[in-house]
PDB file of N, CA and C in Angstrom:
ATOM      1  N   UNK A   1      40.137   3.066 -32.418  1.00  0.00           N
ATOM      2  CA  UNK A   1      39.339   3.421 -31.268  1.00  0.00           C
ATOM      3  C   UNK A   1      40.060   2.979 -29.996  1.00  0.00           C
ATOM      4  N   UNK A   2      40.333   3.583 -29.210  1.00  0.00           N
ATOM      5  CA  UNK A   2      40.518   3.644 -28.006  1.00  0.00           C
ATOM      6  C   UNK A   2      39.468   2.458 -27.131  1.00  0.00           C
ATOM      7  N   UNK A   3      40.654   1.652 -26.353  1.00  0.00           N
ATOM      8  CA  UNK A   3      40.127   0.446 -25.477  1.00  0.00           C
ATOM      9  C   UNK A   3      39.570   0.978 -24.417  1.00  0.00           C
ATOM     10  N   UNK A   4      38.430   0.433 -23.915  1.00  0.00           N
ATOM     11  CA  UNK A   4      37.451   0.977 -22.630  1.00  0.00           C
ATOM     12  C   UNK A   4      38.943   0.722 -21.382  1.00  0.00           C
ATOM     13  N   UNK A   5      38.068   1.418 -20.091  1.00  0.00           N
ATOM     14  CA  UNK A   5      38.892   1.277 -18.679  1.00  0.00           C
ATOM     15  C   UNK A   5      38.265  -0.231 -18.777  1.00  0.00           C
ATOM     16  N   UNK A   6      39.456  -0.778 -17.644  1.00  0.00           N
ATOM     17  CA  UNK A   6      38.628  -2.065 -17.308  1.00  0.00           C
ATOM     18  C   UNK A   6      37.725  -2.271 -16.258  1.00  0.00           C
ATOM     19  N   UNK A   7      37.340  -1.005 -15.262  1.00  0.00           N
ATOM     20  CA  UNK A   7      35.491  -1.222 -14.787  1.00  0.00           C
ATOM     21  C   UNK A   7      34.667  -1.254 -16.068  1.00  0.00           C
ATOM     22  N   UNK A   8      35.162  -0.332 -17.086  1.00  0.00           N
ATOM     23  CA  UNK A   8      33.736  -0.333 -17.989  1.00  0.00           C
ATOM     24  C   UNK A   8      33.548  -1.469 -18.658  1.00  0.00           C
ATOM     25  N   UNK A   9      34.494  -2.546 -18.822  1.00  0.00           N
ATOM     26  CA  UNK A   9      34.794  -3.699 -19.760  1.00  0.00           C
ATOM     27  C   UNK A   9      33.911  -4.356 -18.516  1.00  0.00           C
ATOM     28  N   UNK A  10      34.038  -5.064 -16.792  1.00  0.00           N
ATOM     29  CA  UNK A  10      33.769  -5.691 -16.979  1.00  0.00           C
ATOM     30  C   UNK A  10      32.497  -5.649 -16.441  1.00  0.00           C
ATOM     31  N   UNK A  11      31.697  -4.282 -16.101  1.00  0.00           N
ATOM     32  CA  UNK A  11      30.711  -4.261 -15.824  1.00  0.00           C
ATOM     33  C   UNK A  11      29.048  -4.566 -17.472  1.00  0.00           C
ATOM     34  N   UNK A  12      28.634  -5.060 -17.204  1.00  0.00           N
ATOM     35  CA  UNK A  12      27.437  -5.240 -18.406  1.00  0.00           C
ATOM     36  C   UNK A  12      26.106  -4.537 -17.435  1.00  0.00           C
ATOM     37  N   UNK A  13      25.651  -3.281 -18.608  1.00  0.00           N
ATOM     38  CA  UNK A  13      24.845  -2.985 -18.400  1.00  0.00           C
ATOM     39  C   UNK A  13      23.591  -3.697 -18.732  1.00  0.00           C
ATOM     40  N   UNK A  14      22.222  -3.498 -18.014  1.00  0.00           N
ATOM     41  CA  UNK A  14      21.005  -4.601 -18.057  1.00  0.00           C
ATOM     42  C   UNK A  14      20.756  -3.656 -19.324  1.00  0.00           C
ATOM     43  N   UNK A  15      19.856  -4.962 -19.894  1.00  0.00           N
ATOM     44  CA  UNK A  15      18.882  -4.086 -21.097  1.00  0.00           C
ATOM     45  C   UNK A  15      17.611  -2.853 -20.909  1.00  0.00           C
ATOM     46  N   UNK A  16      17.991  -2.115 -21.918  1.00  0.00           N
ATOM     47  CA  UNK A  16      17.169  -1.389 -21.709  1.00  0.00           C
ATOM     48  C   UNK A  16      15.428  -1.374 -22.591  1.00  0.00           C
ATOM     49  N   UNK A  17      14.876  -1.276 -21.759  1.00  0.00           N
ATOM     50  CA  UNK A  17      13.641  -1.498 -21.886  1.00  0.00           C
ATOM     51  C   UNK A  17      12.365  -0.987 -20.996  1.00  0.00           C
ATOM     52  N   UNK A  18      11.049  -1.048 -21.404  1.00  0.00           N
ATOM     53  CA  UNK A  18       9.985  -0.228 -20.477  1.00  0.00           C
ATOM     54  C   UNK A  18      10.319  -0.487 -19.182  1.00  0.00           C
ATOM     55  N   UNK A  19      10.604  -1.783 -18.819  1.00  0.00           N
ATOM     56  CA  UNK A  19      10.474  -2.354 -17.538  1.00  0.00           C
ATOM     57  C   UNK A  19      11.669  -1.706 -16.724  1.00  0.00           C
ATOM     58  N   UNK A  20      12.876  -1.789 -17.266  1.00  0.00           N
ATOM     59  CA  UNK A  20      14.253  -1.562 -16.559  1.00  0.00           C
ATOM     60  C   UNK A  20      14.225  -0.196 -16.352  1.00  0.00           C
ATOM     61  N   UNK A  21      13.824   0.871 -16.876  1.00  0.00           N
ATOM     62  CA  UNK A  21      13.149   2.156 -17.172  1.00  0.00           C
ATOM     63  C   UNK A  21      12.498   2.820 -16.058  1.00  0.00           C
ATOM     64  N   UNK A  22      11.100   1.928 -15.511  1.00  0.00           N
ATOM     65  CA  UNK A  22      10.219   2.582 -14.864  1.00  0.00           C
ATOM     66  C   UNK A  22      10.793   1.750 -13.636  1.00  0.00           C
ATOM     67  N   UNK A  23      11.563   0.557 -13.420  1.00  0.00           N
ATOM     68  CA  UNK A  23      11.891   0.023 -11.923  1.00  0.00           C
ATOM     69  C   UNK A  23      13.516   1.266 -12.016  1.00  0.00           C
ATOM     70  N   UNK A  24      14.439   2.041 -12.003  1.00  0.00           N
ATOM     71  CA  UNK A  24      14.811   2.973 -12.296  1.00  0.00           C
ATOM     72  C   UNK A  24      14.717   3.971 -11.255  1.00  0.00           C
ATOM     73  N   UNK A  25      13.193   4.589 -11.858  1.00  0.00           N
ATOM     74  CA  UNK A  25      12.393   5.548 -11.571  1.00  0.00           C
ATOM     75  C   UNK A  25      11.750   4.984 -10.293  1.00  0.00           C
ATOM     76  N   UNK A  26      11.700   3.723  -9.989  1.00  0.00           N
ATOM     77  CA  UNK A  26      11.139   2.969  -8.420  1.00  0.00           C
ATOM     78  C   UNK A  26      12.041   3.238  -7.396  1.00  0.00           C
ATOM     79  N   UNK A  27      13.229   2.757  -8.351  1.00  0.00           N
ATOM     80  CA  UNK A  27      14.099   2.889  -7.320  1.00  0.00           C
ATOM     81  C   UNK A  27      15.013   4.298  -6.614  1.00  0.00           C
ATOM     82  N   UNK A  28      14.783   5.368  -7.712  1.00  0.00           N
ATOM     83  CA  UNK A  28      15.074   6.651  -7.497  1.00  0.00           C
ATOM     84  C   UNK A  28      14.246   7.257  -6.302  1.00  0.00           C
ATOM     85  N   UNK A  29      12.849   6.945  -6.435  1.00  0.00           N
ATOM     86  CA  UNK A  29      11.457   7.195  -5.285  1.00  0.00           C
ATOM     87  C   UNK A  29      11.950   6.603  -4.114  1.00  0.00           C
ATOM     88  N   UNK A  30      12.522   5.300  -4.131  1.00  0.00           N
ATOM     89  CA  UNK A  30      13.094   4.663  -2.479  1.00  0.00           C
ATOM     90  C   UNK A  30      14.137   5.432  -2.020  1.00  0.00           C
ATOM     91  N   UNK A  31      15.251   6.328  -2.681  1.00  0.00           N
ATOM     92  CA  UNK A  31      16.001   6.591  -2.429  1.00  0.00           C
ATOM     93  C   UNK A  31      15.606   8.022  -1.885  1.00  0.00           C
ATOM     94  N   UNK A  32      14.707   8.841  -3.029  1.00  0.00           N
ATOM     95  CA  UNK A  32      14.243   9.859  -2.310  1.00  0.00           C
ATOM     96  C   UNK A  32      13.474  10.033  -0.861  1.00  0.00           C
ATOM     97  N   UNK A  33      12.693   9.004  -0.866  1.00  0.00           N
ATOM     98  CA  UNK A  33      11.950   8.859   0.432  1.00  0.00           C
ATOM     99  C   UNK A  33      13.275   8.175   1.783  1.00  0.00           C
ATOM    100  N   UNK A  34      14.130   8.553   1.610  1.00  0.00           N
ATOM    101  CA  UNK A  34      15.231   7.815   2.306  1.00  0.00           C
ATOM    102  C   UNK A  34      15.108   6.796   2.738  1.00  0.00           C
ATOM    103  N   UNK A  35      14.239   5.185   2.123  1.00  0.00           N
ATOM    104  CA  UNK A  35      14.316   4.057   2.352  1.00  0.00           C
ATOM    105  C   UNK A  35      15.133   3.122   2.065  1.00  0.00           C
ATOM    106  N   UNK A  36      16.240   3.722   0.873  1.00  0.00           N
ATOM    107  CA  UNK A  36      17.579   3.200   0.514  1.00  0.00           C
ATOM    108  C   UNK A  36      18.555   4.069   0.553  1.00  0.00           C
ATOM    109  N   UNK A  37      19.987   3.943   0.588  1.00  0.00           N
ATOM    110  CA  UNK A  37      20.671   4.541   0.119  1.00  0.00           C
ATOM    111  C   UNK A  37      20.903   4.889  -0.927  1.00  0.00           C
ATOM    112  N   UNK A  38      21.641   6.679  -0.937  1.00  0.00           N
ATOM    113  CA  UNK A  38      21.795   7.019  -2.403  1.00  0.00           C
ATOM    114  C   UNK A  38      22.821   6.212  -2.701  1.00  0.00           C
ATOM    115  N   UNK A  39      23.228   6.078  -4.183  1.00  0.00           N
ATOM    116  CA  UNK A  39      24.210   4.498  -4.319  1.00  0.00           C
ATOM    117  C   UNK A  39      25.875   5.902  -4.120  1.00  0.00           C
ATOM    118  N   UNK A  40      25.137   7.421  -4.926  1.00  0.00           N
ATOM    119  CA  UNK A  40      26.445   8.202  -4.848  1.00  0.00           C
ATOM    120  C   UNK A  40      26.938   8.790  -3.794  1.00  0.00           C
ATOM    121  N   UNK A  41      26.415   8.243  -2.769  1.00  0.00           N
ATOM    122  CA  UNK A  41      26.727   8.911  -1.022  1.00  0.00           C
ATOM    123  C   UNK A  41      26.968   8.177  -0.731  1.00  0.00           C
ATOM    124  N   UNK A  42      26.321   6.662  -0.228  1.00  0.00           N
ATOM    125  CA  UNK A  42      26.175   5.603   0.602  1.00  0.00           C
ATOM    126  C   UNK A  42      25.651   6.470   2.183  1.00  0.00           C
ATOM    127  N   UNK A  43      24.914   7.056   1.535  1.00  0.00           N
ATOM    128  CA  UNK A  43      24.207   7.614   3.005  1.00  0.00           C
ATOM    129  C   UNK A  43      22.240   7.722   2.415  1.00  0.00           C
ATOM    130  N   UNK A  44      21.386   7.737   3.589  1.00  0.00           N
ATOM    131  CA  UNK A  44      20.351   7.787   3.392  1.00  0.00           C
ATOM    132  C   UNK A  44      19.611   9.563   3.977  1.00  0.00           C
ATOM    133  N   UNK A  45      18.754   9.404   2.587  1.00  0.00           N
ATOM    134  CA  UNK A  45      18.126  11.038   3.278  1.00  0.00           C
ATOM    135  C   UNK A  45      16.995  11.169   2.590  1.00  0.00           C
ATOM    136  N   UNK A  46      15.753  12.205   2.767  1.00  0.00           N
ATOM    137  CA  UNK A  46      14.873  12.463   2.139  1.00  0.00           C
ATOM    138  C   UNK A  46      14.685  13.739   1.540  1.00  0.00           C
ATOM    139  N   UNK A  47      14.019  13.255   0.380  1.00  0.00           N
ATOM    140  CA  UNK A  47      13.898  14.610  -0.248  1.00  0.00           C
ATOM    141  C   UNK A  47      11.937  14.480  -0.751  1.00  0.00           C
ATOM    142  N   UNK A  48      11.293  14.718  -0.266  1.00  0.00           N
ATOM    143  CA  UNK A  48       9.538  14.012  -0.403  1.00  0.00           C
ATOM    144  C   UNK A  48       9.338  15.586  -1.814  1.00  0.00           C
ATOM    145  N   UNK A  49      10.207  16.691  -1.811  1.00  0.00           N
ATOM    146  CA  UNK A  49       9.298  17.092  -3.161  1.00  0.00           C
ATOM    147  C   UNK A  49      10.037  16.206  -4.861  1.00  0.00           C
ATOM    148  N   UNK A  50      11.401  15.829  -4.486  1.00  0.00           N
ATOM    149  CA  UNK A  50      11.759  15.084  -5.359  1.00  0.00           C
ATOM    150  C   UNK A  50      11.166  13.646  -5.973  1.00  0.00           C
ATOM    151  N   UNK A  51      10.545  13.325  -4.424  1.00  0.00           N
ATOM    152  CA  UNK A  51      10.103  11.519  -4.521  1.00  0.00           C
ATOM    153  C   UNK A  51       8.553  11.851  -5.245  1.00  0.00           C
ATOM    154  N   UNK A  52       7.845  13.171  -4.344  1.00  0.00           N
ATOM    155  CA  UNK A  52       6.395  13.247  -5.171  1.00  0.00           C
ATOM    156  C   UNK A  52       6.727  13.739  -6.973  1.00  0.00           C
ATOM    157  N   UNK A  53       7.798  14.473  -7.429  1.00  0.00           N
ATOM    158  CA  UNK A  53       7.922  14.676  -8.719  1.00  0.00           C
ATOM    159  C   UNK A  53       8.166  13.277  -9.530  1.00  0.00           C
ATOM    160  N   UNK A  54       8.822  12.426  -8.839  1.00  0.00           N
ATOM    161  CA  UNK A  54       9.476  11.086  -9.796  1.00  0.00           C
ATOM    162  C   UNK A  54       7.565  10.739  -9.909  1.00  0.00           C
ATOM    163  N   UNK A  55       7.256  10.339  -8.537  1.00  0.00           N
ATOM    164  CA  UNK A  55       5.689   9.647  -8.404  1.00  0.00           C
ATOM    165  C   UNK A  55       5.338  10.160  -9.692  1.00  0.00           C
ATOM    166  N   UNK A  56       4.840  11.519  -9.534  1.00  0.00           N
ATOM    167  CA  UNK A  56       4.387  12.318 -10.698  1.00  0.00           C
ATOM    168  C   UNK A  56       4.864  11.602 -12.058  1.00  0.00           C
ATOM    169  N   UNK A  57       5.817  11.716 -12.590  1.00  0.00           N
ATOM    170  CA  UNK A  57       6.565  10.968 -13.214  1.00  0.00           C
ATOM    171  C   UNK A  57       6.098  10.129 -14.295  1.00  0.00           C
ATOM    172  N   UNK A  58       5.780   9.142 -13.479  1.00  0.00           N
ATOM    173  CA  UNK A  58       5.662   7.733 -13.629  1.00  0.00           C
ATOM    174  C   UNK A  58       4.200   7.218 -14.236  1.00  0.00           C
ATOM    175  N   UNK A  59       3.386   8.220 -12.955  1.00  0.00           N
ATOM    176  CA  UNK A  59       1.882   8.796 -13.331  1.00  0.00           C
ATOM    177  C   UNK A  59       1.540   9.318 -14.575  1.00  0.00           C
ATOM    178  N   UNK A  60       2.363  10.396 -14.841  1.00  0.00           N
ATOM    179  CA  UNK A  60       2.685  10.692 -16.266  1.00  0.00           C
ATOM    180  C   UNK A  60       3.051   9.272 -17.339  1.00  0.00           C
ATOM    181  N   UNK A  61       4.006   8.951 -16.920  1.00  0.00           N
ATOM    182  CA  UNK A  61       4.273   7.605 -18.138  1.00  0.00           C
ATOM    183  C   UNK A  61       2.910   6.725 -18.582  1.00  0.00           C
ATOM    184  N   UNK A  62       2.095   6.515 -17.463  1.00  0.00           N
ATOM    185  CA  UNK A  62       0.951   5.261 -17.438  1.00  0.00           C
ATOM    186  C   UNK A  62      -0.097   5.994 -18.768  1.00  0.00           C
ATOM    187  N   UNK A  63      -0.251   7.485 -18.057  1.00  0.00           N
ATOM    188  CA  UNK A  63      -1.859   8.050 -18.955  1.00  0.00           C
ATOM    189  C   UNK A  63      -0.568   8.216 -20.323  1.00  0.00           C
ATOM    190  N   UNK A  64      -0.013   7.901 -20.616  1.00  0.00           N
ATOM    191  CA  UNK A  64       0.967   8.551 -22.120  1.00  0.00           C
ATOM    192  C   UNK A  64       1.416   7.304 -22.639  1.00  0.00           C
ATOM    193  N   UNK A  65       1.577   5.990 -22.045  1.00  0.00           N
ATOM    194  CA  UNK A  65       1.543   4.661 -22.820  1.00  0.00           C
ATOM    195  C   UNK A  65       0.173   4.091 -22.573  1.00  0.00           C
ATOM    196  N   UNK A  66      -0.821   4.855 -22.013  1.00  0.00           N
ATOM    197  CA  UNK A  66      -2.099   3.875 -22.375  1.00  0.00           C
ATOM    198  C   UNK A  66      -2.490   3.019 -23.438  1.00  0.00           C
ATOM    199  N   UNK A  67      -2.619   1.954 -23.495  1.00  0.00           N
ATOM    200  CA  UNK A  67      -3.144   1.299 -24.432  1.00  0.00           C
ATOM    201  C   UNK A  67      -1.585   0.899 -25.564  1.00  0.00           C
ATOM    202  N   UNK A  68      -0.531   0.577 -24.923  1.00  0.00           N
ATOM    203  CA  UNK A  68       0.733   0.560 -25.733  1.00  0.00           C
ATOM    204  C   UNK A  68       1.640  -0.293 -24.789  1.00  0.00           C
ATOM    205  N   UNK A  69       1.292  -0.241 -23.796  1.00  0.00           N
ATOM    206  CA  UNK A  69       1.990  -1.617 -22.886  1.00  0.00           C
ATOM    207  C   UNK A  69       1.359  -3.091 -23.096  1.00  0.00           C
ATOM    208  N   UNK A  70       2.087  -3.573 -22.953  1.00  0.00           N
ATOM    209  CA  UNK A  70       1.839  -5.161 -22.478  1.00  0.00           C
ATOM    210  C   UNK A  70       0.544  -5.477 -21.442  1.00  0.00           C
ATOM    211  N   UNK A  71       0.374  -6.317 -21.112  1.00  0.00           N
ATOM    212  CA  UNK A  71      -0.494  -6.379 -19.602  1.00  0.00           C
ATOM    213  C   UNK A  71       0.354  -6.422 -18.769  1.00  0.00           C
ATOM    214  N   UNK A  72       1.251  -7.092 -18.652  1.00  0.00           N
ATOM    215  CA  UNK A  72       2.399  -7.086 -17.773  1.00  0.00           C
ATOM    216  C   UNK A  72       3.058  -5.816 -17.430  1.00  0.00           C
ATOM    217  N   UNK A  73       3.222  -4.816 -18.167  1.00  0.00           N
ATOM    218  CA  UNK A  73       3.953  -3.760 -18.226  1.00  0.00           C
ATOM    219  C   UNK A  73       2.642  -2.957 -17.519  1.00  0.00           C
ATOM    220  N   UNK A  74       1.770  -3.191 -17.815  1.00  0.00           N
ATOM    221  CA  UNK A  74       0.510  -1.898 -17.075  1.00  0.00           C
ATOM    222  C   UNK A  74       0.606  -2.325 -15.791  1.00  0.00           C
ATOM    223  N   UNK A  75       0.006  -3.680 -15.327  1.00  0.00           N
ATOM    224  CA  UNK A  75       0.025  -4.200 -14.354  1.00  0.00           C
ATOM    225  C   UNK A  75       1.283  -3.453 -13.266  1.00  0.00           C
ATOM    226  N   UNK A  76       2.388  -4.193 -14.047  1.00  0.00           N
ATOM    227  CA  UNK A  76       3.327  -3.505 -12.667  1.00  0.00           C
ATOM    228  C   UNK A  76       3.189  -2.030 -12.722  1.00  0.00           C
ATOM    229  N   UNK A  77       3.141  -1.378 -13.566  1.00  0.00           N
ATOM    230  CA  UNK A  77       3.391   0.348 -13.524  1.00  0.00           C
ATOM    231  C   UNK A  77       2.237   0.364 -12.291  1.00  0.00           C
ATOM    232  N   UNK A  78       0.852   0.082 -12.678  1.00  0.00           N
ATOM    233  CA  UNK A  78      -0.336   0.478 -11.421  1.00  0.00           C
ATOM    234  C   UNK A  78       0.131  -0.105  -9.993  1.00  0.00           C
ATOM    235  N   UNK A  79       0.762  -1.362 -10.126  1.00  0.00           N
ATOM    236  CA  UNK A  79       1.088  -1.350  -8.716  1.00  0.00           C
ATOM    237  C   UNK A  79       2.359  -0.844  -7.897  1.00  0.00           C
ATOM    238  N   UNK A  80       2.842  -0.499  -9.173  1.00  0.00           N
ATOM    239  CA  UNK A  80       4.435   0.207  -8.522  1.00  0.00           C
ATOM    240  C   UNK A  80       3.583   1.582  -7.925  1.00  0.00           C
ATOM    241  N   UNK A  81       2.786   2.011  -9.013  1.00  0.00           N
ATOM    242  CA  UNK A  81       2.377   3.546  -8.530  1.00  0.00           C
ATOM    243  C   UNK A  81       1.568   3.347  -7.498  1.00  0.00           C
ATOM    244  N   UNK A  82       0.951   2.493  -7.037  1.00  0.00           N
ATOM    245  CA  UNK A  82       0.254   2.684  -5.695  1.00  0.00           C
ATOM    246  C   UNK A  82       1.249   2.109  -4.480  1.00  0.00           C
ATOM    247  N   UNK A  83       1.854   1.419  -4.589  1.00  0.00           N
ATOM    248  CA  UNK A  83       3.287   0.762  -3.447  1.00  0.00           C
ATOM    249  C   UNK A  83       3.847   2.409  -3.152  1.00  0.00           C
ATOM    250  N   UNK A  84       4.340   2.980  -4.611  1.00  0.00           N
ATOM    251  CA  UNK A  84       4.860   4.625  -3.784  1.00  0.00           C
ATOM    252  C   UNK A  84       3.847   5.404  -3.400  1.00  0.00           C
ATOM    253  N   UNK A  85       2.785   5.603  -3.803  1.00  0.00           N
ATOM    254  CA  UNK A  85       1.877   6.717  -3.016  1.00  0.00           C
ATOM    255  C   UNK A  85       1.872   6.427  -1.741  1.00  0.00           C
ATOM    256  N   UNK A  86       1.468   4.784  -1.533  1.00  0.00           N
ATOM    257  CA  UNK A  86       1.527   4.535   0.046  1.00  0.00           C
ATOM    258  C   UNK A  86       2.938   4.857   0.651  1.00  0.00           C
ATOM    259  N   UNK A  87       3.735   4.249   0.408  1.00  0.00           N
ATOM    260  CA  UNK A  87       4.741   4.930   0.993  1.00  0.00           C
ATOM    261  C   UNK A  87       4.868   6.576   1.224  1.00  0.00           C
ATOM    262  N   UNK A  88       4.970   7.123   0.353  1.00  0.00           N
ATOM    263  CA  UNK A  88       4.991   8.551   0.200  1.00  0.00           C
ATOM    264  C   UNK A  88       4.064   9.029   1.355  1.00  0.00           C
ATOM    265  N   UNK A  89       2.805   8.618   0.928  1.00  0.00           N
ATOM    266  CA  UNK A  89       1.662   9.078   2.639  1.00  0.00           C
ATOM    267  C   UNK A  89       2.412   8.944   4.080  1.00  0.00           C
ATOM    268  N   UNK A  90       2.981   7.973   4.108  1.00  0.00           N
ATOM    269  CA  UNK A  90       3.552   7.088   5.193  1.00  0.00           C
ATOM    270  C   UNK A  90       4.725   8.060   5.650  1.00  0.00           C
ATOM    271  N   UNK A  91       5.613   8.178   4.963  1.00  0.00           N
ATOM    272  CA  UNK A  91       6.867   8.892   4.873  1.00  0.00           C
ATOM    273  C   UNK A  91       6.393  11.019   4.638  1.00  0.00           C
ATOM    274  N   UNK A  92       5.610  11.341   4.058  1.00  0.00           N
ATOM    275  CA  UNK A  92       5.144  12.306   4.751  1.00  0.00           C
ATOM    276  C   UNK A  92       4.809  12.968   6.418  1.00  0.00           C
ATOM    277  N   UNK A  93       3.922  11.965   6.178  1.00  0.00           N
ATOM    278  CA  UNK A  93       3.122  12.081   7.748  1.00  0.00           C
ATOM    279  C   UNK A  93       3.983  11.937   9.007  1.00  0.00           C
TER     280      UNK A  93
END
């Protein structure tokens, strides 16, 4: 087998899991709402039908792991999803 480049050696990807997953998908929504930079531009811009589809998203994930998360894992999903709606209102308007 063929030896990795050495960015790929010495970067370590985080684990993957519900949590690393849906903060992801948080952070894709900041980027859409142009509150961060995209990491593949290094420029900021909005795209609000992209940021309301991720929202959507996510909304989707909560009613489809009902009753299959953690408390911890529900907890943040409901407040991640209301932190972006507000934003989203905000950044609409």
């Amino acid at each position: 087998m063929a030896d990795k480049p050495e960015e790929e050696k010495s970067y370590q990807m985080p684990k993957i899991d519900f949590s690393t997953f849906i903060f992801s998908l948080n952070s894709s929504v900041y980027v859409q709402l142009g509150l961060l930079e995209d990491p593949a531009t290094g420029e900021k811009g909005k795209n609000l039908s992209m940021a309301r589809q991720t929202i959507d998203v996510l909304a989707m994930l909560e009613e489809k792991t009902r009753g299959n998360l953690t408390t911890e894992e529900e907890q943040m999903l409901k407040h991640m999803l209301y932190d972006l709606r507000v934003l989203y209102v905000k950044e609409r308007d």
